[in-house]
N, C-alpha and C. Protein backbone atom coordinates (compact mmCIF):
# COMPACT_ATOMS: atom_id res chain seq x y z
N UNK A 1 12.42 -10.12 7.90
CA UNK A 1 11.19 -9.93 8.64
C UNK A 1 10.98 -8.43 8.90
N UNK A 2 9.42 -7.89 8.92
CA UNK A 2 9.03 -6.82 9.04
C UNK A 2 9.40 -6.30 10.49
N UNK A 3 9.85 -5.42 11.07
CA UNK A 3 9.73 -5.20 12.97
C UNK A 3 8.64 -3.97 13.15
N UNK A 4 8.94 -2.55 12.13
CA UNK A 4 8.36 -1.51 12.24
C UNK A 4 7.58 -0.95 11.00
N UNK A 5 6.78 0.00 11.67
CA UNK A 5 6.20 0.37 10.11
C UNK A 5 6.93 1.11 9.31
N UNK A 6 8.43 1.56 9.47
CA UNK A 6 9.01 2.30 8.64
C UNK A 6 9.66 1.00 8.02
N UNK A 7 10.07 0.17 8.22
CA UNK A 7 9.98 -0.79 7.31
C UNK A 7 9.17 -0.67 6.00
N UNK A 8 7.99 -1.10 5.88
CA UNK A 8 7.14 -0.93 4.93
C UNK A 8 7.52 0.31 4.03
N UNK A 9 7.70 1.21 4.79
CA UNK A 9 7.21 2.44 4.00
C UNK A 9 8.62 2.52 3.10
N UNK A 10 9.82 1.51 3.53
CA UNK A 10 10.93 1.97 1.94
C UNK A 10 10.70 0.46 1.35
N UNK A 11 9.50 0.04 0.98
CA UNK A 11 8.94 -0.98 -0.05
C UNK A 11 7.86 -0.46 -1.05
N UNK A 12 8.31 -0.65 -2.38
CA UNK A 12 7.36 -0.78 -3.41
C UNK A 12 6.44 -1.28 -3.01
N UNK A 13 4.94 -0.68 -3.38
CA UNK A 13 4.02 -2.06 -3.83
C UNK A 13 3.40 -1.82 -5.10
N UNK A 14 3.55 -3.28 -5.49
CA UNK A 14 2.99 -3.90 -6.78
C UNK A 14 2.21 -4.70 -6.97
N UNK A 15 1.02 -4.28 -7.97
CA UNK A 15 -0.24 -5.07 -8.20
C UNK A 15 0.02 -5.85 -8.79
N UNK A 16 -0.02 -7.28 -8.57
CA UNK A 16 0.53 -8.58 -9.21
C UNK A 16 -0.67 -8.73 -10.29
N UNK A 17 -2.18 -8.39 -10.27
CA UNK A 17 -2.94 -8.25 -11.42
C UNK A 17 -2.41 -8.12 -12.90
N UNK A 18 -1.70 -6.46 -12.59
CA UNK A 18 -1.50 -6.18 -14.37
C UNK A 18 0.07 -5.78 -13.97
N UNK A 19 0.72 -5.86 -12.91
CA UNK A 19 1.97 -5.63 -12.88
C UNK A 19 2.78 -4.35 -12.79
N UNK A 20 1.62 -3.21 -12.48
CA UNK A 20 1.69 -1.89 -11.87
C UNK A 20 2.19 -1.28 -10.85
N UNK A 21 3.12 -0.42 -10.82
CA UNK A 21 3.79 -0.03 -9.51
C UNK A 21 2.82 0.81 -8.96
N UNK A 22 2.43 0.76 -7.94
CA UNK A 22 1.51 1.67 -7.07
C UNK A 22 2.35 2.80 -6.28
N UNK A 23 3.44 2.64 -5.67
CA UNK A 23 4.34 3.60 -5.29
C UNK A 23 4.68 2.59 -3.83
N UNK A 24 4.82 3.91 -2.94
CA UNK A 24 5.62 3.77 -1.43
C UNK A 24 4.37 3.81 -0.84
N UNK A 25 4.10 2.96 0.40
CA UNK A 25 3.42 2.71 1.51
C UNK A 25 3.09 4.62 2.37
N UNK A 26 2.33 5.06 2.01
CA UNK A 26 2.18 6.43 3.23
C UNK A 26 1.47 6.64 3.55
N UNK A 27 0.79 5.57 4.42
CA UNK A 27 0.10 5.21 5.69
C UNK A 27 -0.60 4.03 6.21
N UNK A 28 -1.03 3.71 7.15
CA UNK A 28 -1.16 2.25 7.89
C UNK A 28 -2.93 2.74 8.23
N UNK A 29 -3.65 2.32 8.31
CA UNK A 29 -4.68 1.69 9.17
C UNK A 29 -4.24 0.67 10.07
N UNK A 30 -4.75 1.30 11.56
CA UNK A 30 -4.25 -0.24 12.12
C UNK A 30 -5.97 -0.52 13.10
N UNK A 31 -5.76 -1.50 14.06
CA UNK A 31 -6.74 -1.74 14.61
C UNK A 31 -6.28 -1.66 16.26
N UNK A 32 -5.98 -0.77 16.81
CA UNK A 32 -5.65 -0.96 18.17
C UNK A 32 -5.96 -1.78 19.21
N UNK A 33 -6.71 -1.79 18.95
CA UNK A 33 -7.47 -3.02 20.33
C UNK A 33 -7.13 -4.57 20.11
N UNK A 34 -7.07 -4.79 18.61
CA UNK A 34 -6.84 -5.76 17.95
C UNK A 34 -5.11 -5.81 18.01
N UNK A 35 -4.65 -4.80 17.80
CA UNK A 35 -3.36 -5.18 17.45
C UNK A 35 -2.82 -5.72 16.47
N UNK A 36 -3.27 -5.00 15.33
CA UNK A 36 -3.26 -5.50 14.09
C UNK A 36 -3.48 -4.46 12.86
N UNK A 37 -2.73 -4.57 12.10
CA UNK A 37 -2.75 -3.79 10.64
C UNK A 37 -3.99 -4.45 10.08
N UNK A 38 -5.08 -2.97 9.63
CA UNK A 38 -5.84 -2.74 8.84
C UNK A 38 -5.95 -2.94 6.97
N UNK A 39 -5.10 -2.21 7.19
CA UNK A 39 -4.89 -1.76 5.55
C UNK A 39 -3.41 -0.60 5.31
N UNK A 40 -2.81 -1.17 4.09
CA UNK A 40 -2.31 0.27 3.96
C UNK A 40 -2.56 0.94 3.01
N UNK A 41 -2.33 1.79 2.74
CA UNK A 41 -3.10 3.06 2.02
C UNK A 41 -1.38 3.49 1.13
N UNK A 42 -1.35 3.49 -0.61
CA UNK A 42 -0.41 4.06 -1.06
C UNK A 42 -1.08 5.76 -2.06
N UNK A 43 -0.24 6.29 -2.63
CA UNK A 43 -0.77 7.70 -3.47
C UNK A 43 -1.72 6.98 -4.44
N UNK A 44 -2.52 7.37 -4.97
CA UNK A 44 -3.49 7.30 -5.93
C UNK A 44 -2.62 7.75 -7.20
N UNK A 45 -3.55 7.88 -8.18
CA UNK A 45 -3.07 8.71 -9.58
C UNK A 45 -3.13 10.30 -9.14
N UNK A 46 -1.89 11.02 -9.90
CA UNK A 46 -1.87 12.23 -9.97
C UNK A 46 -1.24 12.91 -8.70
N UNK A 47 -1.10 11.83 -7.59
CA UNK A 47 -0.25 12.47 -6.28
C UNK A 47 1.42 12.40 -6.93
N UNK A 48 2.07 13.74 -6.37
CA UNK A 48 3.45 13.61 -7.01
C UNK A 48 4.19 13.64 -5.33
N UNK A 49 5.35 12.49 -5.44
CA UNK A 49 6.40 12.22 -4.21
C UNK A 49 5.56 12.39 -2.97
N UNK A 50 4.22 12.07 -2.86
CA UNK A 50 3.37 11.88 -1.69
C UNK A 50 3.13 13.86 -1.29
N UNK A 51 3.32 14.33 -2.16
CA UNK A 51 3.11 15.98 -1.52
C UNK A 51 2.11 16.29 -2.14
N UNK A 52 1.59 16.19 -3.32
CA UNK A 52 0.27 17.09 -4.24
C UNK A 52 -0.49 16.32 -5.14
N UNK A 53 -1.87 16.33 -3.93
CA UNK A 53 -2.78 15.17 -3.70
C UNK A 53 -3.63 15.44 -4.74
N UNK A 54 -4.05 14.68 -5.63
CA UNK A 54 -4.70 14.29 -6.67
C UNK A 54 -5.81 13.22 -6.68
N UNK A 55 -6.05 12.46 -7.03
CA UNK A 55 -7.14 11.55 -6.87
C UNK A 55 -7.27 11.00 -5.75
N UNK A 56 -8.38 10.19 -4.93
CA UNK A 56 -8.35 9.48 -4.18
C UNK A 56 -7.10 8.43 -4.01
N UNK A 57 -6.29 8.20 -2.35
CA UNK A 57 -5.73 7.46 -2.64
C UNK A 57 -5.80 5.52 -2.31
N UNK A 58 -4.81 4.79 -2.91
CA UNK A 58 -5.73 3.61 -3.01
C UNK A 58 -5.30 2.91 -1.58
N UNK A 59 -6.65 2.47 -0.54
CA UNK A 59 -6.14 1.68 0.47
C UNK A 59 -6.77 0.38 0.25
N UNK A 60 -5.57 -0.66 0.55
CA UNK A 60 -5.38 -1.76 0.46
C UNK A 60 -5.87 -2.46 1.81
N UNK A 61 -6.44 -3.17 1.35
CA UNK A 61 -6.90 -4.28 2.74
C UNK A 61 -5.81 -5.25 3.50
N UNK A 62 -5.29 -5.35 4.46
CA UNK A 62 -4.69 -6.09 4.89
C UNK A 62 -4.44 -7.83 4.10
N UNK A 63 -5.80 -7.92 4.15
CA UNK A 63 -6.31 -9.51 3.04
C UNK A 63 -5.81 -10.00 1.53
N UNK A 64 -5.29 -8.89 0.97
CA UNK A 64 -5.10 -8.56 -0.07
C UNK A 64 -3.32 -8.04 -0.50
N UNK A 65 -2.61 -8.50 0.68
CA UNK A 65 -1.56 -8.58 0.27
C UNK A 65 -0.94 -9.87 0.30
N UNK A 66 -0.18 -9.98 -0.75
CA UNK A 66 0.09 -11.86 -0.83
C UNK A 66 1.60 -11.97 -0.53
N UNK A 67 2.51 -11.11 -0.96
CA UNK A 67 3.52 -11.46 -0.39
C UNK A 67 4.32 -10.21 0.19
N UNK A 68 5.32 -10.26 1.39
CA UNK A 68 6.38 -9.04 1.34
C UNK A 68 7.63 -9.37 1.28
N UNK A 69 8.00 -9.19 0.30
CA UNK A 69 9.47 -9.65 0.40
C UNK A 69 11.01 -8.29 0.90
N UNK A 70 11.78 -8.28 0.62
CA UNK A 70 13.18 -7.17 0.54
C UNK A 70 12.71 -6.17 0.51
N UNK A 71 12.27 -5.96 -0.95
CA UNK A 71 12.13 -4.61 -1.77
C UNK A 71 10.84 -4.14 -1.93
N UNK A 72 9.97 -4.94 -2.04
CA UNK A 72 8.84 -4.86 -2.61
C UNK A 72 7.73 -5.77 -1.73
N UNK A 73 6.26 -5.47 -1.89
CA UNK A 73 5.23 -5.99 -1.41
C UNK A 73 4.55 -6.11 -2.61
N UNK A 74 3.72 -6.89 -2.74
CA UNK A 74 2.91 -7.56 -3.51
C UNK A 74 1.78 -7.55 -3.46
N UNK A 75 0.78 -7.21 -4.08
CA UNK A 75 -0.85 -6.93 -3.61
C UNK A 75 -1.19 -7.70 -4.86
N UNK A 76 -2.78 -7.91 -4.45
CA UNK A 76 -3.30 -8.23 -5.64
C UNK A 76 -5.27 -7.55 -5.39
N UNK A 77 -5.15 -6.80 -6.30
CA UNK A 77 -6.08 -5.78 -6.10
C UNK A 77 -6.73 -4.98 -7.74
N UNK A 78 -7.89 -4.69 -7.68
CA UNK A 78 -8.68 -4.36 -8.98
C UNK A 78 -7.80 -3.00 -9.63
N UNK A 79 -7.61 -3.09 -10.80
CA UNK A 79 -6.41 -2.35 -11.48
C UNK A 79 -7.24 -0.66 -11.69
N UNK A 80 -9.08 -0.99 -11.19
CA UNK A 80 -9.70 0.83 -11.74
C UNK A 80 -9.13 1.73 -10.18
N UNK A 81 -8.95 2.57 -10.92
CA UNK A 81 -8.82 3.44 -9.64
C UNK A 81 -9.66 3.33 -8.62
N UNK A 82 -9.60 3.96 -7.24
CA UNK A 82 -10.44 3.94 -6.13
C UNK A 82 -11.48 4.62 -6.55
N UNK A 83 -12.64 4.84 -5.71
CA UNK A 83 -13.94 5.43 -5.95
C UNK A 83 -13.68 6.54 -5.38
């Protein structure tokens, strides 16, 4: 089970679509009032080790993740880059 958000952040996520590693989790949307995760947001194309930012990066909707397991999280999400 998840407790913190540094949790997340030493999990892969992978687009179960075409089977693409997206990278490491580096950053949360949350909803405060709600108390509740938004979205998370991983590097886009062309960001290297989260330091040298390149394309838009891709945030993920809360809705849109299907599973989290150990190692890895699971999304399922459109394979074109972000806008």
């Amino acid at each position: 089970m998840v407790n913190k958000t540094s949790d997340f952040r030493q999990k892969e996520v992978i687009n179960i679509r075409d089977g693409r590693r997206l990278g490491m989790i580096i950053d949360m949307e949350f909803d405060l009032a709600a108390g509740r995760i938004l979205s998370i947001v991983v590097p886009g194309p062309g960001r290297f080790l989260g330091l040298f930012k390149g394309d838009r990066d891709y945030v993920i909707p809360w809705d849109r993740i299907k599973r989290i397991g150990d190692d890895v999280i699971l999304v399922e999400v459109d394979s074109a880059p972000p806008p």
